[in-house]
C-alpha atoms as a PDB file:
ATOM      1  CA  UNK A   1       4.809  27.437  13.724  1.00  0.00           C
ATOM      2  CA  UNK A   2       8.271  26.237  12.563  1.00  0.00           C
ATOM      3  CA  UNK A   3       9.822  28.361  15.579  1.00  0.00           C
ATOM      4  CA  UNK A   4      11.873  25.287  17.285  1.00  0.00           C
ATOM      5  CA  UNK A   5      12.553  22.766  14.005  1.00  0.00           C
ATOM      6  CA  UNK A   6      15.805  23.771  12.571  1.00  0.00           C
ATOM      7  CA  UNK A   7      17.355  22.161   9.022  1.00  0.00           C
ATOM      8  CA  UNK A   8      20.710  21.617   8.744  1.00  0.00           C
ATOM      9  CA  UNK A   9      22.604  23.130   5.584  1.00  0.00           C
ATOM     10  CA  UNK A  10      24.809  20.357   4.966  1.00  0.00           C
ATOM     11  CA  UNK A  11      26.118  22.126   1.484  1.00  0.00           C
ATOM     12  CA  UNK A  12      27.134  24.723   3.180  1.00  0.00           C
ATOM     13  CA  UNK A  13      29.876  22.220   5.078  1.00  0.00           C
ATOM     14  CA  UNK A  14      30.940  19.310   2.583  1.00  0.00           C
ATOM     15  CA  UNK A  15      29.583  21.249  -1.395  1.00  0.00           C
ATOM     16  CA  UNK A  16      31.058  17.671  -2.524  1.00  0.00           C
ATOM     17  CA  UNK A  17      28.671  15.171  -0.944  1.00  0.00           C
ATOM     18  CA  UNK A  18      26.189  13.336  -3.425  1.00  0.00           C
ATOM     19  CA  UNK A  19      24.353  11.188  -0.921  1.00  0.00           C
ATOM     20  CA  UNK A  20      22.530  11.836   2.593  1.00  0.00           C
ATOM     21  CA  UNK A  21      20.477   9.941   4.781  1.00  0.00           C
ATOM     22  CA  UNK A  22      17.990  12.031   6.520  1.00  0.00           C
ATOM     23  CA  UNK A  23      14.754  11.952   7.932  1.00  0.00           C
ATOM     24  CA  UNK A  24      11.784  13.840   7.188  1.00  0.00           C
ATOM     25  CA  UNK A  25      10.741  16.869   9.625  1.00  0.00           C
ATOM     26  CA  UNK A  26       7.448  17.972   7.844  1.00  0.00           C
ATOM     27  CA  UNK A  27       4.891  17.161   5.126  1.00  0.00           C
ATOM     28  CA  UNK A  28       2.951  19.688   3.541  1.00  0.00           C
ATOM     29  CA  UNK A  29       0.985  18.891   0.630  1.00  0.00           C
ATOM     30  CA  UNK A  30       3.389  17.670  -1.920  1.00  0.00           C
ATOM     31  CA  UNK A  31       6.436  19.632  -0.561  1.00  0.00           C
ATOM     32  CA  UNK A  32       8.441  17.652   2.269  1.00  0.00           C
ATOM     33  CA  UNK A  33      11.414  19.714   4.532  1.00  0.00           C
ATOM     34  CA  UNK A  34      13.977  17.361   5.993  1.00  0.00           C
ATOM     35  CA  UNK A  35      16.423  17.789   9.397  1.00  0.00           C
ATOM     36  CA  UNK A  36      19.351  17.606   6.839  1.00  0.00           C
ATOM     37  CA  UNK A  37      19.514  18.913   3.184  1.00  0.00           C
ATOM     38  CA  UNK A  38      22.624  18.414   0.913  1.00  0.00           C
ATOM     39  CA  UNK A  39      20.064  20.345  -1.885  1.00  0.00           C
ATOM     40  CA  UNK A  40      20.854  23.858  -2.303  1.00  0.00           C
ATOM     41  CA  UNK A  41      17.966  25.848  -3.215  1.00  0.00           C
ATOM     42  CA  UNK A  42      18.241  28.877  -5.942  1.00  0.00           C
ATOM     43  CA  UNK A  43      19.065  32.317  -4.239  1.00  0.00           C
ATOM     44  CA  UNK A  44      20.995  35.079  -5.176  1.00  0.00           C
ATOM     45  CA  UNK A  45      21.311  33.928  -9.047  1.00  0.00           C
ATOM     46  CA  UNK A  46      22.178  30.113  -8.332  1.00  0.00           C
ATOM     47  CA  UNK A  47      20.689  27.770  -9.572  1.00  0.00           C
ATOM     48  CA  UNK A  48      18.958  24.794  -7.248  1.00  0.00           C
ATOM     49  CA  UNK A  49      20.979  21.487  -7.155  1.00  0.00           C
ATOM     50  CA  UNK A  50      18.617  18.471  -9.071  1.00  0.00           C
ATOM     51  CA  UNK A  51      17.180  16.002  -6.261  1.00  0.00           C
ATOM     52  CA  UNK A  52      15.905  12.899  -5.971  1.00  0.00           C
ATOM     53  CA  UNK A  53      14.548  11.310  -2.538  1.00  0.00           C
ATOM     54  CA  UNK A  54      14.933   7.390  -2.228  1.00  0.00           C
ATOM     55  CA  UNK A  55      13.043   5.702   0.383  1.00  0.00           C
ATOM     56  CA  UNK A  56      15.260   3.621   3.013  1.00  0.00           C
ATOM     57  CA  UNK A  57      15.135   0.401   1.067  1.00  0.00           C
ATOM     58  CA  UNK A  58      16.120   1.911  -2.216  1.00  0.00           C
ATOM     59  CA  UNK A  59      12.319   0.735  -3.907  1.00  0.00           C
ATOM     60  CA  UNK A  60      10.901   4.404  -4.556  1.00  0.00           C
ATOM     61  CA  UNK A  61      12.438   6.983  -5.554  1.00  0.00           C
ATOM     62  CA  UNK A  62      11.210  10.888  -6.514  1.00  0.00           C
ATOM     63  CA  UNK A  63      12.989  13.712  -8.271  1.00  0.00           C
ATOM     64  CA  UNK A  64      12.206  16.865  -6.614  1.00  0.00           C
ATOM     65  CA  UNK A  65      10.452  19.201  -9.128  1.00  0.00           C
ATOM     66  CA  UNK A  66      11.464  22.639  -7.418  1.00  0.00           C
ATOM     67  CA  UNK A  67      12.162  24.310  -4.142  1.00  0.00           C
ATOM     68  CA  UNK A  68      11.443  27.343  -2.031  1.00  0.00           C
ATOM     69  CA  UNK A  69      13.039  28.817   1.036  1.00  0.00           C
ATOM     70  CA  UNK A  70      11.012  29.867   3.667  1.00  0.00           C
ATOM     71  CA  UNK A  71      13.701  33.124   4.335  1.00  0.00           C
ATOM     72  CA  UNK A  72      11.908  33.999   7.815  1.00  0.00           C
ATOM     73  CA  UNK A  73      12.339  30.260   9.532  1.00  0.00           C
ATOM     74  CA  UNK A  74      15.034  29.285   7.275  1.00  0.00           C
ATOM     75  CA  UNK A  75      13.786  25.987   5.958  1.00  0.00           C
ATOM     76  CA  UNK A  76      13.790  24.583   2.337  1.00  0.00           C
ATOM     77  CA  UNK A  77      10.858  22.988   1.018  1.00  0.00           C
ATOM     78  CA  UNK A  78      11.289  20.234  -1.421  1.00  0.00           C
ATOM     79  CA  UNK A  79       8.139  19.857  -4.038  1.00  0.00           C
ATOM     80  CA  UNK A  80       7.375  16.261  -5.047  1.00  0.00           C
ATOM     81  CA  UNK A  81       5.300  15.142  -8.112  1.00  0.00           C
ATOM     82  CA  UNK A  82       1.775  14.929  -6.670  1.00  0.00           C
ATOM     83  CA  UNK A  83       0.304  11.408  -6.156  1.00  0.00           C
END
């Protein structure tokens, strides 16, 4: 299902960067996975980085309650606050 969509790690190249503009690559209930992620998810004993998603013009915002990798297609899912 996710065979072809690929997410960029972008923590894995710049661990510094704070901000990202990205767009989104799925929707699944109240989880969204993005093309880019500067989020690191918890594995191996870390932690997950805090999130928050702001739309384009800066009006909404979310903070992502948790994550989850998907290990076999190597995508992060980002849970939302469901509304």
């Amino acid at each position: 299902m996710y065979k072809t969509e690929k997410m960029r790690k972008v923590f894995w190249e710049d661990t510094y960067l704070t901000k990202l503009e990205t767009t989104v690559m799925r929707v699944q209930g109240n989880e969204v996975v993005f093309h880019e992620t500067i989020a690191y998810s918890e594995s191996g004993g870390q932690a997950s980085d805090k999130a928050t998603i702001f739309s384009l013009d800066k009006k909404n915002e979310l903070q992502v309650i948790k994550s989850r990798i998907d290990e076999q297609n190597h995508l992060i899912f980002y849970m939302l606050p469901e509304n």
